[in-house]
N, C-alpha and C. Protein backbone atom coordinates (compact mmCIF):
# COMPACT_ATOMS: atom_id res chain seq x y z
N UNK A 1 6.79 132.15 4.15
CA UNK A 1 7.18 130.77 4.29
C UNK A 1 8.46 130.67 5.15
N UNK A 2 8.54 129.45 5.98
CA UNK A 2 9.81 129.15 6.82
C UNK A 2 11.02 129.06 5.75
N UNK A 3 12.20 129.70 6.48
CA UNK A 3 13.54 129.05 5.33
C UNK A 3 13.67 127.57 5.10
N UNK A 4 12.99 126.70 6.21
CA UNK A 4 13.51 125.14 5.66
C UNK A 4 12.53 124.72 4.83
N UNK A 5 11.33 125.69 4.11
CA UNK A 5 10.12 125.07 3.03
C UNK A 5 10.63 126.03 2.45
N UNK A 6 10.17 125.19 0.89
CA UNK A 6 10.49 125.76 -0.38
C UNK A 6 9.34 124.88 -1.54
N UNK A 7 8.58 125.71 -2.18
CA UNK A 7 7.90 125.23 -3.41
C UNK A 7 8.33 124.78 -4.67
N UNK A 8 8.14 123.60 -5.20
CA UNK A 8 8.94 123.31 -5.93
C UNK A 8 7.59 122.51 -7.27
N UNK A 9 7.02 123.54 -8.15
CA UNK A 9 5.76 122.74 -8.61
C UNK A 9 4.49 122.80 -7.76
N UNK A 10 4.35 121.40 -8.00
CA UNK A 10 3.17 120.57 -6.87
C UNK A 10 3.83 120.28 -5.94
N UNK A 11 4.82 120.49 -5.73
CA UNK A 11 5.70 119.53 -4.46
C UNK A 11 6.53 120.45 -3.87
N UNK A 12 6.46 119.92 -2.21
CA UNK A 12 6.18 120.67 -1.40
C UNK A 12 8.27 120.09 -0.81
N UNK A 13 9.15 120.81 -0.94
CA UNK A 13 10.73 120.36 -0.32
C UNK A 13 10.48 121.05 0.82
N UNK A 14 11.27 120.38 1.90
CA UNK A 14 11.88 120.66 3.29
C UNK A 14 12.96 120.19 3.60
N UNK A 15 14.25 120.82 3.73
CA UNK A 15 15.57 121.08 4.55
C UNK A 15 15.55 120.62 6.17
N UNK A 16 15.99 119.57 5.81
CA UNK A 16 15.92 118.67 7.48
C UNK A 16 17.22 118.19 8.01
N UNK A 17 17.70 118.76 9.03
CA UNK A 17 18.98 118.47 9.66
C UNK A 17 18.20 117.13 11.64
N UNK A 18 19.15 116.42 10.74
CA UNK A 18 18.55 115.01 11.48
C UNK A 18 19.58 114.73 12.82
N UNK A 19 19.18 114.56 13.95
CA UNK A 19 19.86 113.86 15.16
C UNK A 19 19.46 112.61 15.50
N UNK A 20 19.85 111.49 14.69
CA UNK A 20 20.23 110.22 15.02
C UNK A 20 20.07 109.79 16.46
N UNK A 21 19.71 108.56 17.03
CA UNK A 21 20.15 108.15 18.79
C UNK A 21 19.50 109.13 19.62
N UNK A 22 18.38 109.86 19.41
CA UNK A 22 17.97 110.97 20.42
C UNK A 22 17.28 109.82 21.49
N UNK A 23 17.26 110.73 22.48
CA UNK A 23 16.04 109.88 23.44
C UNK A 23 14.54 109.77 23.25
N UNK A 24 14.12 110.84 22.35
CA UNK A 24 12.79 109.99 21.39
C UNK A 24 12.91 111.26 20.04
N UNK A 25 11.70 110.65 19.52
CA UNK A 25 11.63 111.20 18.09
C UNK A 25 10.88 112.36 17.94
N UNK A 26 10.90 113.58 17.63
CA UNK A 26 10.77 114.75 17.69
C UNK A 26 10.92 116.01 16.92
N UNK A 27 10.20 117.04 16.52
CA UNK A 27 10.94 118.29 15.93
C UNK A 27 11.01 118.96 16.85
N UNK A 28 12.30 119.43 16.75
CA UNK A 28 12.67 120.27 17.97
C UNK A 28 12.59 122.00 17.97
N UNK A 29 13.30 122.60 16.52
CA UNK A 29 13.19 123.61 15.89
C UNK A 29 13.41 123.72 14.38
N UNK A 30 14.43 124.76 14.44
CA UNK A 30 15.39 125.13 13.43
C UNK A 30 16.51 125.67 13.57
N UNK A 31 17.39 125.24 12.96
CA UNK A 31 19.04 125.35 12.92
C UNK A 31 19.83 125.10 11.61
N UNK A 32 20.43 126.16 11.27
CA UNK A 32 21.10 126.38 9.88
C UNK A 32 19.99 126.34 8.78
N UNK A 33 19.08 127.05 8.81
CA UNK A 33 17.93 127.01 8.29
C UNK A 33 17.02 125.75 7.49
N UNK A 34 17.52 124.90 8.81
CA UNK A 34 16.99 123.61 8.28
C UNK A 34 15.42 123.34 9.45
N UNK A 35 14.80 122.82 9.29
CA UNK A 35 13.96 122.11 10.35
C UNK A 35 14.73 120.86 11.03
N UNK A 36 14.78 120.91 12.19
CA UNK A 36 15.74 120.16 13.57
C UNK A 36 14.72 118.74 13.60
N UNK A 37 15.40 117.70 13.60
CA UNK A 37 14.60 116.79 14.12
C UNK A 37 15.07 115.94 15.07
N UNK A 38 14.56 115.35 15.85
CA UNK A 38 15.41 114.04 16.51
C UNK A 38 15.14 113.06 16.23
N UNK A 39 15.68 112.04 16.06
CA UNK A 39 14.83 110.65 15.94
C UNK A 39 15.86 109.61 16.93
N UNK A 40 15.14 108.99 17.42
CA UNK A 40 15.50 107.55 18.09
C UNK A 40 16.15 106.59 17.10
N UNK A 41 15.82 106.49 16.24
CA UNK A 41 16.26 105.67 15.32
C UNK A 41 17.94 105.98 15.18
N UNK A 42 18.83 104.73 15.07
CA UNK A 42 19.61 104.73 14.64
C UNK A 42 19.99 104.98 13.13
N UNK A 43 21.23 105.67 12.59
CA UNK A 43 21.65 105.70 11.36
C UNK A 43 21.80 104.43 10.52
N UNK A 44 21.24 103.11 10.92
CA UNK A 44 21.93 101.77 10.65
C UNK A 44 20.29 101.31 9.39
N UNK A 45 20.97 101.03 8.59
CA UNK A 45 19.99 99.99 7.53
C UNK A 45 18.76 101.04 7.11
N UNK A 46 19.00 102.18 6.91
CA UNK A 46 17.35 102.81 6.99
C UNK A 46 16.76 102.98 7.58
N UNK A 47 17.10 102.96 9.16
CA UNK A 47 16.38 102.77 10.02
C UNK A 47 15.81 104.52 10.21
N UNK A 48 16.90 105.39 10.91
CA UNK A 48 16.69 107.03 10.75
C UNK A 48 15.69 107.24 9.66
N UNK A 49 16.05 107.21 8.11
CA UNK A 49 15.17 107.22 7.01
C UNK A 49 13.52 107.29 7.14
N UNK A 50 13.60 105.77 7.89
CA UNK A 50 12.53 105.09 7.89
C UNK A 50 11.64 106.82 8.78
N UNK A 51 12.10 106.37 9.53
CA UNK A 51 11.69 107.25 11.29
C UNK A 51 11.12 108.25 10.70
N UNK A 52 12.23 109.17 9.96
CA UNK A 52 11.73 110.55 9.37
C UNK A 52 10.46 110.63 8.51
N UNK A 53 10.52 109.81 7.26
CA UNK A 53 9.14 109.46 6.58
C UNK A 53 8.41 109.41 7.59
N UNK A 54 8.27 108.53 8.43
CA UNK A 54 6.72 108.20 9.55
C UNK A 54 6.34 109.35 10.07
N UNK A 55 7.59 110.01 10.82
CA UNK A 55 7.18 111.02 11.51
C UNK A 55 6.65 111.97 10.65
N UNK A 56 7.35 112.67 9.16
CA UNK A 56 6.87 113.99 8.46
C UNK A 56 5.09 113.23 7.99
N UNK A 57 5.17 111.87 7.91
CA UNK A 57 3.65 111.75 7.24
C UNK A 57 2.86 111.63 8.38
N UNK A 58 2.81 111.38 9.02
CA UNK A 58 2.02 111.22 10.57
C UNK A 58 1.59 112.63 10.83
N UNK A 59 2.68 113.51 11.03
CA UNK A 59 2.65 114.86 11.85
C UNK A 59 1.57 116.07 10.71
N UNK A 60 2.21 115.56 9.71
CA UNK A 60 1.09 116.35 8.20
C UNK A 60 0.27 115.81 8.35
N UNK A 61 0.01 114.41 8.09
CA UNK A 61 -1.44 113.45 7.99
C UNK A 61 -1.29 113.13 6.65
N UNK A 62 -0.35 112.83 5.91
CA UNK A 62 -0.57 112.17 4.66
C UNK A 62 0.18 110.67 4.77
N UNK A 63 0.05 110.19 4.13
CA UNK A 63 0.37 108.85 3.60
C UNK A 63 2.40 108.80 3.08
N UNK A 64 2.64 107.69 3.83
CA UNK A 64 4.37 107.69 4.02
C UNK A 64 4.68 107.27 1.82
N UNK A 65 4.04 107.24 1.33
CA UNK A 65 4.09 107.09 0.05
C UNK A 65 4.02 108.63 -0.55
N UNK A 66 3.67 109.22 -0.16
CA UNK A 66 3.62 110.85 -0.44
C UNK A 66 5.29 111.55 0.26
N UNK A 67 5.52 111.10 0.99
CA UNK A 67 6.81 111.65 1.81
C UNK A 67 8.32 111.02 0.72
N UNK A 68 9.22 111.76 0.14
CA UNK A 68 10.29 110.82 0.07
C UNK A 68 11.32 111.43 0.31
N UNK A 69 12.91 111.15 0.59
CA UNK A 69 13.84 111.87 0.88
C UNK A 69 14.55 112.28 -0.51
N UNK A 70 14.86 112.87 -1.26
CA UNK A 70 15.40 113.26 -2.60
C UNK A 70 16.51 113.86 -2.36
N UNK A 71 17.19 114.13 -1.29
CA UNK A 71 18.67 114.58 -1.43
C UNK A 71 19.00 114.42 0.59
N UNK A 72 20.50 113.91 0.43
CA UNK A 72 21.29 113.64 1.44
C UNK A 72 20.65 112.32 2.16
N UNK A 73 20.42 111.18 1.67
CA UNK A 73 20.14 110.08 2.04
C UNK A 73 21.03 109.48 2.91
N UNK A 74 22.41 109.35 3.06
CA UNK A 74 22.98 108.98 4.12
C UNK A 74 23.82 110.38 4.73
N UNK A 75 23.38 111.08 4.78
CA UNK A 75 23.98 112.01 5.59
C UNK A 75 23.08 112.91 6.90
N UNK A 76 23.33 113.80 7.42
CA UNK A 76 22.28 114.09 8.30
C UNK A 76 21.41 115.38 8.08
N UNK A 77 22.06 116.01 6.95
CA UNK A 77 21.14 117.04 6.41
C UNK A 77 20.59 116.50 5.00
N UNK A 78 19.14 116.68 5.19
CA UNK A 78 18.46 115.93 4.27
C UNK A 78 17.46 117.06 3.24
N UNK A 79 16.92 116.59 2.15
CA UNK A 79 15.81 117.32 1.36
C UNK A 79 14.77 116.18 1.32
N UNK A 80 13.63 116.81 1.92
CA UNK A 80 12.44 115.78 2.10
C UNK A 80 11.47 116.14 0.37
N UNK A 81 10.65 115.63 -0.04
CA UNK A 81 9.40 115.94 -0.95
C UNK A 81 8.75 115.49 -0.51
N UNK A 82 7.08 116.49 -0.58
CA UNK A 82 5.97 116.19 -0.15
C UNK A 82 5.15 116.35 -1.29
N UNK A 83 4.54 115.05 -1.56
CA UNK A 83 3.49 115.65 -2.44
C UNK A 83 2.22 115.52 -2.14
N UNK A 84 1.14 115.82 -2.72
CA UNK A 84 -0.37 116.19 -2.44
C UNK A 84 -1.11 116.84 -1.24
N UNK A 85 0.19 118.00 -1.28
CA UNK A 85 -0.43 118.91 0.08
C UNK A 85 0.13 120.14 0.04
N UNK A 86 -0.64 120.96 0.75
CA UNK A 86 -0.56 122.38 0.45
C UNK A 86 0.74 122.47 1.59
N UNK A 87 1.44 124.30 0.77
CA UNK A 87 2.39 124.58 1.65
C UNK A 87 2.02 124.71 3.45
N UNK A 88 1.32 125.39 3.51
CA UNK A 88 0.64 125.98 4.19
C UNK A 88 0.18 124.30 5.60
N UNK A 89 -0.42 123.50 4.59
CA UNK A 89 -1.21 122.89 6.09
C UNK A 89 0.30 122.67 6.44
N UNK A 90 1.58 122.33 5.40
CA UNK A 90 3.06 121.97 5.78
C UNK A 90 3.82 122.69 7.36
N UNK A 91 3.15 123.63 6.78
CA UNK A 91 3.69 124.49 7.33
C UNK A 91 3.28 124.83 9.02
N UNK A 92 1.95 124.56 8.97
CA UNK A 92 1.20 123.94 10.47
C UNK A 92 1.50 123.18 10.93
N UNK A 93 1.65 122.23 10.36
CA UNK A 93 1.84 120.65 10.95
C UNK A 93 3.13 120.60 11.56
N UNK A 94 4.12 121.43 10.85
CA UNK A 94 5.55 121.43 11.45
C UNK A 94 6.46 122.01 11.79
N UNK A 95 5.48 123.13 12.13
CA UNK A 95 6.13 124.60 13.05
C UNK A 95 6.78 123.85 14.22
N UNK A 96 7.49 124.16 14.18
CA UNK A 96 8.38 123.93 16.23
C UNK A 96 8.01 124.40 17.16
N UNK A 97 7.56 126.11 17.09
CA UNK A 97 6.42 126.41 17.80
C UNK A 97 5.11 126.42 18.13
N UNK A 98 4.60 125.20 17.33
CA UNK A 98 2.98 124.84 17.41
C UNK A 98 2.63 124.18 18.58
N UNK A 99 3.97 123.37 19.10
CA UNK A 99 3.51 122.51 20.41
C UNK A 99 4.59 121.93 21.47
């Protein structure tokens, strides 16, 4: 397993270090053993938040009701939960080197 996934139960945590204001929205890699993301979205009202949910449920294929952030909500290193999905497709869907 990548250092930024970790099993937790049924539920699937990821270590996400977030870049705010990028020029679009993106995983880029990993850094400080987090998964790198960019998002366009500003830090303002939920907006970043928002971004990240769409993007981690989009890029897996599950439903933004399955995605939630459970630790570092206003800060830029975050703990995502995933539930009703294996480590593994997680782990496809959001390699940095897949694409």
């Amino acid at each position: 397993m990548p250092e930024w996934l970790h099993e937790q139960g049924d539920a699937i945590l990821i270590d996400v270090l977030v870049s705010p204001r990028a020029s679009r929205t993106r995983i880029v890699g990993v850094h400080e053993h987090r998964l790198k993301v960019q998002l366009a979205a500003p830090p303002v009202e939920g907006e970043a938040n928002a971004a990240l949910v769409r993007l981690v449920a989009e890029t897996v294929g599950v439903a933004r009701a399955q995605v939630e952030i459970v630790g570092g909500p206003t800060s830029k290193r975050k703990t995502l939960r995933l539930l009703g999905v294996s480590a593994q497709k997680v782990v496809l869907a959001l390699s940095p080197h897949r694409g």
